[in-house]
Protein backbone atom coordinates (compact mmCIF):
# COMPACT_ATOMS: atom_id res chain seq x y z
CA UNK A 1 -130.86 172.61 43.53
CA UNK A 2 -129.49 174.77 40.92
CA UNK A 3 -125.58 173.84 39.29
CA UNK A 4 -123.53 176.49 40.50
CA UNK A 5 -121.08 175.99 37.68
CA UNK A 6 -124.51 175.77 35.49
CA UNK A 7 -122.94 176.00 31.43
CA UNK A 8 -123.07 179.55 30.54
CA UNK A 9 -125.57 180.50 27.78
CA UNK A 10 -127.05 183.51 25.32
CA UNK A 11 -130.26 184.96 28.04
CA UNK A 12 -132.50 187.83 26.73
CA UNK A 13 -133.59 190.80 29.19
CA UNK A 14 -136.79 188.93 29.13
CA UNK A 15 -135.88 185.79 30.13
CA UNK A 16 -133.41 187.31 32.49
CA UNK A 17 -136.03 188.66 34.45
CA UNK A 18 -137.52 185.28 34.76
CA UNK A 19 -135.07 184.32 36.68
CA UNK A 20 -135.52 184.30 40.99
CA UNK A 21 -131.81 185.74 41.97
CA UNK A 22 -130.15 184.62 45.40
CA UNK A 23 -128.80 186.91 48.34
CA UNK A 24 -125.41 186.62 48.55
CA UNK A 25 -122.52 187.58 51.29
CA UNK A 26 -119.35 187.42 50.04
CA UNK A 27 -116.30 188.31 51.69
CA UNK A 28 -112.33 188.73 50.25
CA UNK A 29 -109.23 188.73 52.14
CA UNK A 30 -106.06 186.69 52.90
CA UNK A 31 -106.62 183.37 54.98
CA UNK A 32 -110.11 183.31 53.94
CA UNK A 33 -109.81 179.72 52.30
CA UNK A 34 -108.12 178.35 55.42
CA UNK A 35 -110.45 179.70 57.72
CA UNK A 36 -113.49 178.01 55.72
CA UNK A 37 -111.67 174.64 55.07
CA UNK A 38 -110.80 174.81 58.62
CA UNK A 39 -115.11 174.99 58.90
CA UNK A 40 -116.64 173.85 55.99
CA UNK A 41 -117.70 170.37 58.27
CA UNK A 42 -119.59 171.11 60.88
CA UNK A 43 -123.06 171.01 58.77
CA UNK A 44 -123.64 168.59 56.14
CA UNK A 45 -121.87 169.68 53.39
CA UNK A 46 -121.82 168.39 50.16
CA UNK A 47 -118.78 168.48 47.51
CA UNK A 48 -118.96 170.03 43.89
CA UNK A 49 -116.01 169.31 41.42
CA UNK A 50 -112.93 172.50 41.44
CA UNK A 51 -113.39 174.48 38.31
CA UNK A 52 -110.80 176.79 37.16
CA UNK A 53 -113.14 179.19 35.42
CA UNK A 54 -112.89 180.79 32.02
CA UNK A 55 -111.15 184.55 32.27
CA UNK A 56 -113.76 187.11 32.94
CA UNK A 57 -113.30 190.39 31.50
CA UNK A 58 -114.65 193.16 33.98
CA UNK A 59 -116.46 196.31 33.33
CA UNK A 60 -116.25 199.09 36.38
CA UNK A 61 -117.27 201.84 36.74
CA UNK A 62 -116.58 204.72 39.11
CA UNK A 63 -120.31 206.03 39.10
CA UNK A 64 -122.32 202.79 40.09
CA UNK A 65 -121.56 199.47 42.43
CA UNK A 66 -124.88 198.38 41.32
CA UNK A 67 -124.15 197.14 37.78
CA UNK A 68 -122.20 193.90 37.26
CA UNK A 69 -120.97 193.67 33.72
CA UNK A 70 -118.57 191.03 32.67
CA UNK A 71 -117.67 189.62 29.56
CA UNK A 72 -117.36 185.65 29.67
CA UNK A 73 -117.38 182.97 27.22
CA UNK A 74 -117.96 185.51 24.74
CA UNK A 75 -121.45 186.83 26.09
CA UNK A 76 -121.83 190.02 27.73
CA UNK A 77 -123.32 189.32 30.85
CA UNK A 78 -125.27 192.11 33.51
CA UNK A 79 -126.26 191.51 36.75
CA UNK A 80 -128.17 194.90 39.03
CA UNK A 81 -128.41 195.19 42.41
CA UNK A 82 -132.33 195.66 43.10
CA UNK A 83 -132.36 194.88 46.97
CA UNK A 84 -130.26 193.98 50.02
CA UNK A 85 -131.96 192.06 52.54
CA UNK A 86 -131.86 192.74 56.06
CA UNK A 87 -129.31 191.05 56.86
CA UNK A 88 -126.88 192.72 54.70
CA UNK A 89 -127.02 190.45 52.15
CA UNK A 90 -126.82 191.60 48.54
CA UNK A 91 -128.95 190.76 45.75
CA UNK A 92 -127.98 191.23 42.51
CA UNK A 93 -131.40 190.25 39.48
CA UNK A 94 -129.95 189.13 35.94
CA UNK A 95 -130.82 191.67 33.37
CA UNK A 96 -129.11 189.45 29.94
CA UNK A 97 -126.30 187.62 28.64
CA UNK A 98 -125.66 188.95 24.72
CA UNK A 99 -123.75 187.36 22.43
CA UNK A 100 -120.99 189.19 20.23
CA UNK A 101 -121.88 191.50 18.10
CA UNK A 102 -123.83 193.23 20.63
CA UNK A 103 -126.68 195.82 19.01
CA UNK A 104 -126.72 199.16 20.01
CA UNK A 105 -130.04 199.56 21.69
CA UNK A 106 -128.47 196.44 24.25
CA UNK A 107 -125.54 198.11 24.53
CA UNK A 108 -127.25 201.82 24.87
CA UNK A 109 -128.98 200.17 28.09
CA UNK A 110 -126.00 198.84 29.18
CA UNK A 111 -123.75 201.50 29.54
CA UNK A 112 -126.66 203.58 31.19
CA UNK A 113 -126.61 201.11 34.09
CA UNK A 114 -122.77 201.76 34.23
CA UNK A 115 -124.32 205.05 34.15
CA UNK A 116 -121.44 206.64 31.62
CA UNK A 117 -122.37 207.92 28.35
CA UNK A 118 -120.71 206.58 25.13
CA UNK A 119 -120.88 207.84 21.45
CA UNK A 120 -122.53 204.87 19.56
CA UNK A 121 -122.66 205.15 15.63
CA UNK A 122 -122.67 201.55 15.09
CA UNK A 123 -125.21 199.56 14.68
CA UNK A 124 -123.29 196.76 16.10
CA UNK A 125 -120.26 196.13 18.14
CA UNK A 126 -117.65 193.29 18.50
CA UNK A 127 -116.06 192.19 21.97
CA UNK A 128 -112.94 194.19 20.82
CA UNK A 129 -114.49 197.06 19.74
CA UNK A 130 -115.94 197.42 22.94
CA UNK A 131 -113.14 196.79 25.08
CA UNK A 132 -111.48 199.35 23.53
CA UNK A 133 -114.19 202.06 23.51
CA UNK A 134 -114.06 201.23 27.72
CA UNK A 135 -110.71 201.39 28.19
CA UNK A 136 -110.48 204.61 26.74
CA UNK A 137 -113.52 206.03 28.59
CA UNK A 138 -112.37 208.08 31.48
CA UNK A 139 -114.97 206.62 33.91
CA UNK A 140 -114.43 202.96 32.82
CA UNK A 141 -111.94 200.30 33.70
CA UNK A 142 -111.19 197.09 32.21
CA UNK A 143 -110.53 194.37 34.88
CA UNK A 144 -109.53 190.49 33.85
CA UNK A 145 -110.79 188.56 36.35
CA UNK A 146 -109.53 184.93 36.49
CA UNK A 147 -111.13 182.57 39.09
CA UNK A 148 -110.26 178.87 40.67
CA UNK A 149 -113.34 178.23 42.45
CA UNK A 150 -114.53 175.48 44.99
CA UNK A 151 -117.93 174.87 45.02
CA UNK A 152 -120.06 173.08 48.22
CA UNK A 153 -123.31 173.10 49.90
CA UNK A 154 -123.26 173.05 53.60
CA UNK A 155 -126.71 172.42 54.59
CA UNK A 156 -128.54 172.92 51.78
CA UNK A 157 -126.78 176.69 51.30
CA UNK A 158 -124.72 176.75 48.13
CA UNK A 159 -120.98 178.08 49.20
CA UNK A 160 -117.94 178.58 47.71
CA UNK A 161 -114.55 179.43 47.89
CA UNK A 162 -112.07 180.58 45.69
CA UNK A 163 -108.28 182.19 44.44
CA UNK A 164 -109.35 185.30 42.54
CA UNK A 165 -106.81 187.35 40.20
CA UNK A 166 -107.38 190.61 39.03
CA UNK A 167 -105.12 191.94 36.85
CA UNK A 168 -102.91 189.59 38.34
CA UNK A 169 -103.04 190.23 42.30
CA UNK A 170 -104.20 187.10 43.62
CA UNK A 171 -107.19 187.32 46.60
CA UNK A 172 -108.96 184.88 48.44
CA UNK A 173 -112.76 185.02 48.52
CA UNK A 174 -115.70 182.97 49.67
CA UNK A 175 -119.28 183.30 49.90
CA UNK A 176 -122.66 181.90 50.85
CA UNK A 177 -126.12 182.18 48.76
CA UNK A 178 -129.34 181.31 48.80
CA UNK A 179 -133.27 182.51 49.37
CA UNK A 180 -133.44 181.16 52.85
CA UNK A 181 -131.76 183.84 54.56
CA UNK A 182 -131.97 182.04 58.14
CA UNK A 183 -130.21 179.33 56.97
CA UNK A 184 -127.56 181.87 54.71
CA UNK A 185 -126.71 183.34 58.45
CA UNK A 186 -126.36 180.01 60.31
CA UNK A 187 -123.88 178.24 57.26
CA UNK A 188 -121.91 182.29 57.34
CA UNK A 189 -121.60 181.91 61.27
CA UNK A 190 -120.29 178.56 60.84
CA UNK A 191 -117.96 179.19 58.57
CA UNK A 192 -116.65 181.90 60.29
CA UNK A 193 -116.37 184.53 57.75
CA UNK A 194 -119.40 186.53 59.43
CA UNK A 195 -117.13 189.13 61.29
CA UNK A 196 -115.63 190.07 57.52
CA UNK A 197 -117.98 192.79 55.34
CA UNK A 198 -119.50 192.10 52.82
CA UNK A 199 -117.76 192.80 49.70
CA UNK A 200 -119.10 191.54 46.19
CA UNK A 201 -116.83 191.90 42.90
CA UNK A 202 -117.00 195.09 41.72
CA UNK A 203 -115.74 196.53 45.36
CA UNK A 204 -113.22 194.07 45.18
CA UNK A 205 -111.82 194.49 42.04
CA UNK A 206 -112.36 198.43 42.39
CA UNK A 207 -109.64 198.34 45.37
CA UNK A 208 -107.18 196.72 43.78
CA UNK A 209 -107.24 198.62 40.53
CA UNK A 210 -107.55 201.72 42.79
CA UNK A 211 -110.60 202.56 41.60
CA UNK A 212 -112.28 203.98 45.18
C-alpha cells in the first residue's frame, strides 16, 4: 500500500506519467472531522502518524479547475484532471515535480495548463521570481495552503482528515481514495460524508479567496 505522507521528491513529466493516480472524493466544511471520528470504526481501519505538513504555496487560476499547481518543499508540483469516474469521483494524473530554478520550456507548459499566458524571457526562473510574476497576473492567485492532516485506512481505502488554512481561514476537510471504486463508496457511506459534494482544492481554496 502506498505511504500517503510518501517523502516528497524531484519527478520528471516522464516519470510522472508512470505513475497509476487514485480517484478521490473529497469533501470541506465545518464538523467534517467530528462527523468522521464519530465513524472512522466501523470497518477496519488502520492508524497513520498526524503530520502537520510543510506550507503549500497554491497556484489558481480563474480559467481551469483542472490544473493543480502547488509549490512544496521547494518543487513545483502539477497534478491534471484526465477523468472522473462514474461515481463522481475525481482523478487527478501527475504531470512533474521541478525543482527551483524551473526552465522555461517546464514552465511554458505549465502555465498553459493554468491556461494564462505569461511573458517568459528567462531562461530560468527562481520560486520568487515566479511567485511574483503570478501574483501580478490578473488571472492568477497565490494561495498558502497550510495543512494538519490525519491519515487512516479503513478497509483497505486510504482516508484522511484534516484542518486546512488558506490564507489563514481555517476549514475542515476529509477524503477517501483509491482504484477500487466499490470499496471508495462503501468506506464514503460509512463515514458519512457521502451527502457532502465533492470538492477538491482548487474549488476550495477558490471560494475562500473569492475566486468563483
Amino acid at each position: 500500500m502506498a505511504d500517503v505522507f510518501e517523502k516528497n521528491r524531484a519527478t520528471s513529466s516522464d516519470e510522472a506519467a508512470k505513475i497509476v493516480p487514485r480517484a478521490e472524493f473529497r469533501v470541506f466544511g465545518q464538523g467534517v472531522i467530528e462527523t468522521v471520528r464519530a465513524h472512522m470504526y466501523n470497518g477496519k481501519t488502520v492508524l497513520f502518524q498526524a503530520r502537520r505538513m510543510p506550507p503549500e504555496t497554491y497556484f489558481l487560476s480563474v480559467h481551469t479547475n483542472d490544473a493543480n499547481v502547488k509549490v512544496r518543499d521547494g518543487l513545483l508540483d502539477i497534478k491534471l484532471k484526465v477523468a472522473e469516474t462514474d461515481e463522481g469521483y475525481e482523478i487527478f494524473q501527475p504531470a512533474g515535480k521541478f525543482k527551483f530554478p524551473v526552465g522555461r520550456a517546464d514552465l511554458t507548459t505549465i502555465l498553459s495548463h493554468l491556461k494564462v499566458d505569461m511573458a517568459l524571457e528567462q531562461e530560468t526562473y527562481s520560486i520568487e521570481r515566479f511567485v511574483e510574476m503570478a501574483r501580478a497576473h490578473p488571472s492568477l492567485r497565490v494561495v498558502l495552503v497550510e495543512k494538519m492532516r490525519y491519515g487512516f485506512t479503513v478497509d483497505g481505502i486510504i482516508c484522511e482528515y484534516a484542518q486546512v488554512w488558506f490564507n489563514g481561514a481555517l476549514m475542515e476537510t476529509a477524503c477517501a481514495e483509491s482504484e477500487d471504486y466499490a470499496g471508495m463508496h462503501q468506506v464514503i457511506e460509512g463515514l458519512g460524508i457521502a451527502g457532502l459534494p465533492n470538492t477538491n482544492y482548487l474549488r476550495a481554496a477558490k471560494r475562500v479567496v473569492g475566486l468563483v
